[in-house]
N, C-alpha and C. Protein backbone atom coordinates (compact mmCIF):
# COMPACT_ATOMS: atom_id res chain seq x y z
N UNK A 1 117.80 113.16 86.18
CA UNK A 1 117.18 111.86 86.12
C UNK A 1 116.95 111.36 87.55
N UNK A 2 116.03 110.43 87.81
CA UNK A 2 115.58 109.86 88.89
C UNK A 2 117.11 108.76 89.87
N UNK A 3 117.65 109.34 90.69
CA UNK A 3 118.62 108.59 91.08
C UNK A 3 117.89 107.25 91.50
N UNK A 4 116.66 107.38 92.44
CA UNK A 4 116.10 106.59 92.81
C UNK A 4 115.58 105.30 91.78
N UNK A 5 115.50 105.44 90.72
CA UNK A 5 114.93 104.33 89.80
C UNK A 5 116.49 104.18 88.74
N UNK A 6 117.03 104.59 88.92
CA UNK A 6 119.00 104.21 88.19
C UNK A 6 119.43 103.42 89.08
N UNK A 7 119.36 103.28 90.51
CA UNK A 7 119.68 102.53 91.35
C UNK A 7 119.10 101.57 91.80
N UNK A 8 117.64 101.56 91.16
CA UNK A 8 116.86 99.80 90.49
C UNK A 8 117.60 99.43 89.74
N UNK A 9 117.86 99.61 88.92
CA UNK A 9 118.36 98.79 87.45
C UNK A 9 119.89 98.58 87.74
N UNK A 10 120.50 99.29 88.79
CA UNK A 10 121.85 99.12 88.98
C UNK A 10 121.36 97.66 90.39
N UNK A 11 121.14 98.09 90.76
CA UNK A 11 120.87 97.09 92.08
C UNK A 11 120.34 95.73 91.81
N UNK A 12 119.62 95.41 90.46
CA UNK A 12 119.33 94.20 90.20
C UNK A 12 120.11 93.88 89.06
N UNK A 13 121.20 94.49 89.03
CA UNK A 13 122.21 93.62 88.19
C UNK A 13 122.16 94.13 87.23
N UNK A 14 121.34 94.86 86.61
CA UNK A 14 121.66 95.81 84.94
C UNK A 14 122.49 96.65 85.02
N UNK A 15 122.88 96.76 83.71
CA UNK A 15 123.78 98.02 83.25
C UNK A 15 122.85 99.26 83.29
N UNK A 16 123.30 100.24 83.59
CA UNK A 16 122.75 101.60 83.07
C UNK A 16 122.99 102.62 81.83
N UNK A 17 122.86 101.54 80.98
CA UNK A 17 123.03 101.99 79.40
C UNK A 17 123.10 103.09 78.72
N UNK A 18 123.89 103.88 78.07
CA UNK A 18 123.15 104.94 77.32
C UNK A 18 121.51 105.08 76.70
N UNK A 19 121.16 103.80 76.56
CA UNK A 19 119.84 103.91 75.54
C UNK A 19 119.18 103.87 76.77
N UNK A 20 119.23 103.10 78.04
CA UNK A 20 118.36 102.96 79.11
C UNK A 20 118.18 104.13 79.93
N UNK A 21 118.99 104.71 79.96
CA UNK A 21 119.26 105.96 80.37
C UNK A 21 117.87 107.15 79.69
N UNK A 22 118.09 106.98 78.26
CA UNK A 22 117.57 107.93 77.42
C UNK A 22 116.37 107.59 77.44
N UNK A 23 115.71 106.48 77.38
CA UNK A 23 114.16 106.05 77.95
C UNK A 23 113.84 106.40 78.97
N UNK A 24 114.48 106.13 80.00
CA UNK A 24 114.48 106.37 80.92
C UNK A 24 114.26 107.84 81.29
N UNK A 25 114.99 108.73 80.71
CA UNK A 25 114.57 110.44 81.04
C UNK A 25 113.67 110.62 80.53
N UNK A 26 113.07 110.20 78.72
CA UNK A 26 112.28 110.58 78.10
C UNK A 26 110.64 109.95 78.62
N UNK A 27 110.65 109.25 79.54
CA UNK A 27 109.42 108.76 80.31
C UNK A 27 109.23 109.53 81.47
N UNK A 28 110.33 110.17 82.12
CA UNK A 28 110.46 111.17 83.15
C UNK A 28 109.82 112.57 82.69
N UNK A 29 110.60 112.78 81.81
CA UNK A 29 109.94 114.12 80.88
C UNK A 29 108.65 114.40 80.33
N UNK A 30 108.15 113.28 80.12
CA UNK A 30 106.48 113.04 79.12
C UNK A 30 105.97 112.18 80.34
N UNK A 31 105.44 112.83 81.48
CA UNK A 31 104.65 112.17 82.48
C UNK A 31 103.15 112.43 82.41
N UNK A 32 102.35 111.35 82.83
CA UNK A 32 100.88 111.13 82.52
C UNK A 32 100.55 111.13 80.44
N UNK A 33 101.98 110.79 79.73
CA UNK A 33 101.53 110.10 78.34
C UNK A 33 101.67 108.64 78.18
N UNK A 34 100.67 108.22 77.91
CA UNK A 34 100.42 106.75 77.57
C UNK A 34 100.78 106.29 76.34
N UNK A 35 102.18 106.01 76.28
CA UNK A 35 102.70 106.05 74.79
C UNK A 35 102.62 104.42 75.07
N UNK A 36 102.83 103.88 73.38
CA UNK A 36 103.70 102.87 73.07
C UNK A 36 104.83 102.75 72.73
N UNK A 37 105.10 101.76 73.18
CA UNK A 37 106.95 101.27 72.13
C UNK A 37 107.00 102.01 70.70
N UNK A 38 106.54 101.85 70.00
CA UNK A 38 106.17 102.62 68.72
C UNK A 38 105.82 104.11 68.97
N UNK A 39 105.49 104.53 69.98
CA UNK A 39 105.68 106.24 69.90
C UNK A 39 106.86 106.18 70.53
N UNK A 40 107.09 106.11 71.51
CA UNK A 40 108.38 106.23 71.95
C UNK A 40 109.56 106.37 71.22
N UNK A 41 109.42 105.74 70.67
CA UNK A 41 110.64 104.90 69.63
C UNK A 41 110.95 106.08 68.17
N UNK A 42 109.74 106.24 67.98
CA UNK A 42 109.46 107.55 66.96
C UNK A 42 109.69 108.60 67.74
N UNK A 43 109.24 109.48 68.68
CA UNK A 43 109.83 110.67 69.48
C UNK A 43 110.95 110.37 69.87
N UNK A 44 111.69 109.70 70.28
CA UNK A 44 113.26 109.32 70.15
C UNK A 44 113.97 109.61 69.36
N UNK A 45 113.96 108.23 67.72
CA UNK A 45 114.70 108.18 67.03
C UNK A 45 115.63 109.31 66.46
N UNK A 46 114.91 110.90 66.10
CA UNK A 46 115.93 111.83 65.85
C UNK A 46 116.71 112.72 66.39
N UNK A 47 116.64 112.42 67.92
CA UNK A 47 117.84 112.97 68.88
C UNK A 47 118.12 111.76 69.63
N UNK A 48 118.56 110.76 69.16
CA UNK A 48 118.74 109.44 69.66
C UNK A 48 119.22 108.42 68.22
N UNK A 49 119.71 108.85 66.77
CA UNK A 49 119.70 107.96 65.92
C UNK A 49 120.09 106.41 66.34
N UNK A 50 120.96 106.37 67.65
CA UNK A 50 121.39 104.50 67.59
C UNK A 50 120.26 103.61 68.71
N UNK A 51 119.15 104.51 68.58
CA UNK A 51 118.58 103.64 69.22
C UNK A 51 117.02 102.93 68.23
N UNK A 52 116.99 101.63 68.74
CA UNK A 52 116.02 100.82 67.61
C UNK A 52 114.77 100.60 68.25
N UNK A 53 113.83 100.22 67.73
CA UNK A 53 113.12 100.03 68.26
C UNK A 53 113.06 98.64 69.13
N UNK A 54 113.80 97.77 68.66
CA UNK A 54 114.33 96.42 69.35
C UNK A 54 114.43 96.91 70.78
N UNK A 55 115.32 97.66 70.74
CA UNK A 55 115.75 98.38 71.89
C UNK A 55 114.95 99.48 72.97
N UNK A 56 113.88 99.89 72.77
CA UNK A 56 113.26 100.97 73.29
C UNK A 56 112.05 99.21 73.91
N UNK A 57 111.93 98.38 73.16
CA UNK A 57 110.93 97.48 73.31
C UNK A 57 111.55 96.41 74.65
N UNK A 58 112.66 95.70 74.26
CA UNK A 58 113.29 95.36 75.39
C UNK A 58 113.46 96.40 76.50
N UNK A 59 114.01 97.29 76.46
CA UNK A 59 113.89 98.21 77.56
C UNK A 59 112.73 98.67 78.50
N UNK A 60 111.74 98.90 77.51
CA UNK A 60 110.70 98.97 78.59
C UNK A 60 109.99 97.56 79.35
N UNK A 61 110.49 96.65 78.57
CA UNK A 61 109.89 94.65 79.21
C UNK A 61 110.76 95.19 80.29
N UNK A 62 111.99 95.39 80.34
CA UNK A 62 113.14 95.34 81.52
C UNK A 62 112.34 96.33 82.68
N UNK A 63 112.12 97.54 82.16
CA UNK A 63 111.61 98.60 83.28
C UNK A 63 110.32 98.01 84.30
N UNK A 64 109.29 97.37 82.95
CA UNK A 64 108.19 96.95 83.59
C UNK A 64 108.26 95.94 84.53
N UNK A 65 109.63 94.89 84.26
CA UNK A 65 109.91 93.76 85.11
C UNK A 65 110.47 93.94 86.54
N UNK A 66 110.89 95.18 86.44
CA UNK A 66 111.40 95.51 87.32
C UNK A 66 110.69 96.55 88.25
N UNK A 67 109.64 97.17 87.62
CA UNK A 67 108.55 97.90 88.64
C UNK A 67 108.82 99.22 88.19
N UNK A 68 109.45 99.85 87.17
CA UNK A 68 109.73 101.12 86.82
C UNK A 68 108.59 101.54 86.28
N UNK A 69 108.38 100.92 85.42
CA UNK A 69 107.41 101.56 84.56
C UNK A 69 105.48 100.30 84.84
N UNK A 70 104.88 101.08 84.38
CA UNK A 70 103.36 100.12 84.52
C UNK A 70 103.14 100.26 82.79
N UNK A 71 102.87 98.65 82.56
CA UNK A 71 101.96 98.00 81.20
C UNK A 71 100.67 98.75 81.61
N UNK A 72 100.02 99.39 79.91
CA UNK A 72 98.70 99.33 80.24
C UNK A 72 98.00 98.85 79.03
N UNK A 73 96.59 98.23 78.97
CA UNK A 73 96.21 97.92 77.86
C UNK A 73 95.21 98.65 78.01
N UNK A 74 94.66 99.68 76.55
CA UNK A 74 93.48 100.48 76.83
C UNK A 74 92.23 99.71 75.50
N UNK A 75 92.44 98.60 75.29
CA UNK A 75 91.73 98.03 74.44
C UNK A 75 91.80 98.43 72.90
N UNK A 76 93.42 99.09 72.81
CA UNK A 76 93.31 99.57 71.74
C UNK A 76 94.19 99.19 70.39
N UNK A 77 94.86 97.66 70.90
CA UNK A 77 95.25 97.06 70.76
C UNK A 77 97.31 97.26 70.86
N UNK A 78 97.48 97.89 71.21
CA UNK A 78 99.04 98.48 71.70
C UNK A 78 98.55 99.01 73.11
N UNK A 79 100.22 98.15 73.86
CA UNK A 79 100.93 98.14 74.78
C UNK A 79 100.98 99.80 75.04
N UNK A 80 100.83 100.05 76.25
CA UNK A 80 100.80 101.37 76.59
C UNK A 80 101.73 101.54 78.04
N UNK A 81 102.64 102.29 78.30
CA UNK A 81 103.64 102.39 79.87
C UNK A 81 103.74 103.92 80.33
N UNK A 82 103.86 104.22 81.42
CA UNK A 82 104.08 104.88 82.55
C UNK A 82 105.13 104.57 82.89
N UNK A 83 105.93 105.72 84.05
CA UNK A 83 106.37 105.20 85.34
C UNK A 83 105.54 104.89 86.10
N UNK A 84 105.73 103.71 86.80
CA UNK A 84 104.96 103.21 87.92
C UNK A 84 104.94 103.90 89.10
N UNK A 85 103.87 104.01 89.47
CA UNK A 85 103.30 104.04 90.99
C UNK A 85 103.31 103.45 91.71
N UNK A 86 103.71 102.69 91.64
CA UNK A 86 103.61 101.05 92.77
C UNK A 86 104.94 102.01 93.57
N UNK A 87 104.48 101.42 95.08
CA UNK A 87 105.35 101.61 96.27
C UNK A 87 104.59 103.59 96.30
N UNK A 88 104.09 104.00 95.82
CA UNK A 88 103.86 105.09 95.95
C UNK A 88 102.62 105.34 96.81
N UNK A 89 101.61 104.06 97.19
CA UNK A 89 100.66 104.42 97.91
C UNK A 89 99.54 104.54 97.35
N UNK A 90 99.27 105.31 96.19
CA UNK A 90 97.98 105.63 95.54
C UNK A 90 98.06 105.31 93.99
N UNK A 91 96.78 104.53 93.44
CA UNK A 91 96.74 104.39 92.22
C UNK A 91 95.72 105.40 91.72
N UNK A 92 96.24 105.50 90.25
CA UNK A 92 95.32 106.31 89.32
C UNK A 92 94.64 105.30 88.38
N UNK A 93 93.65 105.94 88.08
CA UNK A 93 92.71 105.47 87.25
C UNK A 93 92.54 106.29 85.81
N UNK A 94 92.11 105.88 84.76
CA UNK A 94 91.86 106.13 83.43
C UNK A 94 90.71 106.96 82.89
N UNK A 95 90.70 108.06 81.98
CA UNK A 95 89.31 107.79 81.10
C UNK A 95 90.31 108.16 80.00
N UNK A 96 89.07 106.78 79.07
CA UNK A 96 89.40 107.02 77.78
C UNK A 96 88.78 107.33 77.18
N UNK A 97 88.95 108.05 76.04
CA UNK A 97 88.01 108.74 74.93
C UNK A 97 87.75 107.31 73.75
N UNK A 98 86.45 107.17 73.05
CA UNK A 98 86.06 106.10 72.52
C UNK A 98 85.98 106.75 71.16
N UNK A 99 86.44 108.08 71.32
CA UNK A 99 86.38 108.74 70.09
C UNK A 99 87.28 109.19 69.38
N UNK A 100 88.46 110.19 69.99
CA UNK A 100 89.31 109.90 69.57
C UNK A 100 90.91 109.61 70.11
N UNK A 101 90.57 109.05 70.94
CA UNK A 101 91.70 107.53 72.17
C UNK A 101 92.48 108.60 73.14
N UNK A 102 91.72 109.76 73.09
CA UNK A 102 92.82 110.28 74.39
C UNK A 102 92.55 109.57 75.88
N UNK A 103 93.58 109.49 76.42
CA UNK A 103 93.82 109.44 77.85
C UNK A 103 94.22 109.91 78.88
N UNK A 104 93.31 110.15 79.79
CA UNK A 104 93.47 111.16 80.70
C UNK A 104 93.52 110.51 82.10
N UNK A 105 94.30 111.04 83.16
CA UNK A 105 94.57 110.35 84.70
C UNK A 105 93.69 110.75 84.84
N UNK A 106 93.16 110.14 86.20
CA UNK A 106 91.97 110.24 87.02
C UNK A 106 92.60 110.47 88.82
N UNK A 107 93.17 111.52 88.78
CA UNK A 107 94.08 111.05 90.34
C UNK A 107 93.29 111.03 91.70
N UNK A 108 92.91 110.50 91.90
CA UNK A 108 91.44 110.07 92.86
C UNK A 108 91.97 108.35 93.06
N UNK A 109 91.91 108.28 94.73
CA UNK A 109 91.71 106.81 94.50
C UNK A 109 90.51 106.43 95.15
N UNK A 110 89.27 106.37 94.40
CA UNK A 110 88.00 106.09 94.62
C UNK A 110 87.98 104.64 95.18
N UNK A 111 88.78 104.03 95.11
CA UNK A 111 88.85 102.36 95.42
C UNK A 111 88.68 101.36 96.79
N UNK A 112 89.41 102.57 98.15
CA UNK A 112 89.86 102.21 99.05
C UNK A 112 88.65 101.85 100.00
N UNK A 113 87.97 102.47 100.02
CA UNK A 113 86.23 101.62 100.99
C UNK A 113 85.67 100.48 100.20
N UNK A 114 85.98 100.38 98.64
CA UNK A 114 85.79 99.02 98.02
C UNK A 114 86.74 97.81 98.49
N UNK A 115 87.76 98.27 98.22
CA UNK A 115 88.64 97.06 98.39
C UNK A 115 88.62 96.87 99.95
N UNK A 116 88.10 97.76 100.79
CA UNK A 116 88.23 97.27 102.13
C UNK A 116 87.20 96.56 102.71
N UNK A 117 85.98 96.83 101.88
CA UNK A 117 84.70 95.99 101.56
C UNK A 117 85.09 94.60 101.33
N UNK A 118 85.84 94.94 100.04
CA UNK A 118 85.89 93.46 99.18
C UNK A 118 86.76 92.86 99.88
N UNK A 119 87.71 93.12 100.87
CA UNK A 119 88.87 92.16 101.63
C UNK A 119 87.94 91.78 102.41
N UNK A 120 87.16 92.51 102.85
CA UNK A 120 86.62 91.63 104.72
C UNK A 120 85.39 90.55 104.11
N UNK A 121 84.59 91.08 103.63
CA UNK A 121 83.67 90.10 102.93
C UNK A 121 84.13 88.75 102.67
N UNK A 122 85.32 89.08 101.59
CA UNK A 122 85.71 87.72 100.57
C UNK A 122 87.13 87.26 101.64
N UNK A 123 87.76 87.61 102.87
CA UNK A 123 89.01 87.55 103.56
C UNK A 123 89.63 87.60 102.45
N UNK A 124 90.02 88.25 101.20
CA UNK A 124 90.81 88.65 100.19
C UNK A 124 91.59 89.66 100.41
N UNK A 125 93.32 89.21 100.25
CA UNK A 125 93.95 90.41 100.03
C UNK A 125 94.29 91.01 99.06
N UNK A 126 93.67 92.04 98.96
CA UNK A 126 93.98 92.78 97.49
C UNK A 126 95.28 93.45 97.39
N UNK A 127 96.30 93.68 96.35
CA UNK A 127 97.48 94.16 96.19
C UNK A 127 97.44 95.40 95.05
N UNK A 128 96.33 95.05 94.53
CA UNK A 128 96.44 96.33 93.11
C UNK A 128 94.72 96.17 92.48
N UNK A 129 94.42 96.80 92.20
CA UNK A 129 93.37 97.22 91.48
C UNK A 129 93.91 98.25 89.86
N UNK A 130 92.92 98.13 89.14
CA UNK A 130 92.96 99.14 87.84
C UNK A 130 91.70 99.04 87.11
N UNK A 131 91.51 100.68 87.38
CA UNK A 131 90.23 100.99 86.44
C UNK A 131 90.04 101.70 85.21
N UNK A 132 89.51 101.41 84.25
CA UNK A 132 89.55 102.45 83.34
C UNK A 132 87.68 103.07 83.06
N UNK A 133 87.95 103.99 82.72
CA UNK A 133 85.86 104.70 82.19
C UNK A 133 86.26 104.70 80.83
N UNK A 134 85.26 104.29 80.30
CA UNK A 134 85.44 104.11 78.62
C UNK A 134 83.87 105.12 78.77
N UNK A 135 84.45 106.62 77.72
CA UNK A 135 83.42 107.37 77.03
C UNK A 135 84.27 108.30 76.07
N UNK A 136 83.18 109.69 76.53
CA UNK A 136 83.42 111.05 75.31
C UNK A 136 84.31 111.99 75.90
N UNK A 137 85.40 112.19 75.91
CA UNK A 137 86.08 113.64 76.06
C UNK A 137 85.33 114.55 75.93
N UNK A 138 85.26 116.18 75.93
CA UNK A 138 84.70 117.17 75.79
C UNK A 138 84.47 117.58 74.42
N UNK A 139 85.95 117.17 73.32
CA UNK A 139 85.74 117.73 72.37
C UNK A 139 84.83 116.40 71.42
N UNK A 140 84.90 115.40 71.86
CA UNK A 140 84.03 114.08 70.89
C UNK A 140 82.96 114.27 71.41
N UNK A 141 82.52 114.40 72.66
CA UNK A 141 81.31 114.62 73.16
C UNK A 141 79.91 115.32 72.23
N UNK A 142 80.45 115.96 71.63
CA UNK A 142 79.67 116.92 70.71
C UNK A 142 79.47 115.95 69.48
N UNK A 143 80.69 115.40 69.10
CA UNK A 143 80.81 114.71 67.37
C UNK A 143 80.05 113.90 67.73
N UNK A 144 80.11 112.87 68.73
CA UNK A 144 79.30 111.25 68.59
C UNK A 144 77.93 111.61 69.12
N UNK A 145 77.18 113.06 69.84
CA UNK A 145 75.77 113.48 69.65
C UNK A 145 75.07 113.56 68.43
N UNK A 146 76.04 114.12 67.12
CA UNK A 146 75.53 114.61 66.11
C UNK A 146 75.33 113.56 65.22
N UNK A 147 75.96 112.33 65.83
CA UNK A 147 75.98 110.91 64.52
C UNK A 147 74.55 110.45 63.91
């Protein structure tokens, strides 16, 4: 497990729980999936029976509050998390499939001559940006031609 992010949650005063713990690896382990509380919680529950979903849900509010993990909304109406990138230097960006909701990183940060645009122009300091491309994956690409 990440000593470095156990010693967030220890350092701002949390416990390092068994259940926090177990989120905690299982977000380590499944990197670049954009789950919800509700998947999570389901890929858990049967090598994990005492953990609830109460619990996988508070836990990740805690992670996100604390910079562990990144909220994402892909318009699909559920909460979606990562480990965060923040302090890491470079953000990723999204495509989503409109067909059938996969999500895929984009690890490119196409952003940085924009936002350095958009700071001097507007004297704006920017701290974060997030993009997503809404289209066709490879394999929908074909289905939503034939509609």
């Amino acid at each position: 497990m990440n000593d470095y992010l156990c010693q967030i949650i220890k350092d701002k005063g949390y416990k390092l729980t068994h259940q926090r713990q177990a989120i905690l690896s299982f977000l380590l382990e499944n990197p670049n999936r954009h789950m919800s509380c509700e998947e999570i919680y389901e890929r858990m529950k049967d090598t994990d029976p005492d953990l609830g979903q109460a619990t996988v849900y508070r836990t990740l509010q805690l992670f996100t509050d604390l910079g562990i993990t990144t909220r994402h909304d892909f318009d699909d109406g559920k909460s979606r998390f990562e480990i965060s990138s923040a302090g890491h230097g470079h953000n990723h960006h999204h495509l989503i499939c409109m067909g059938c909701g996969k999500i895929e990183e984009v690890n490119l940060d196409l952003m940085e001559k924009l936002e350095d645009l958009v700071a001097k122009k507007y004297n704006f300091e920017i701290v974060d940006h997030n993009v997503k491309i809404y289209g066709y994956c490879s394999q929908c690409r074909g289905i939503h031609k034939n509609r």
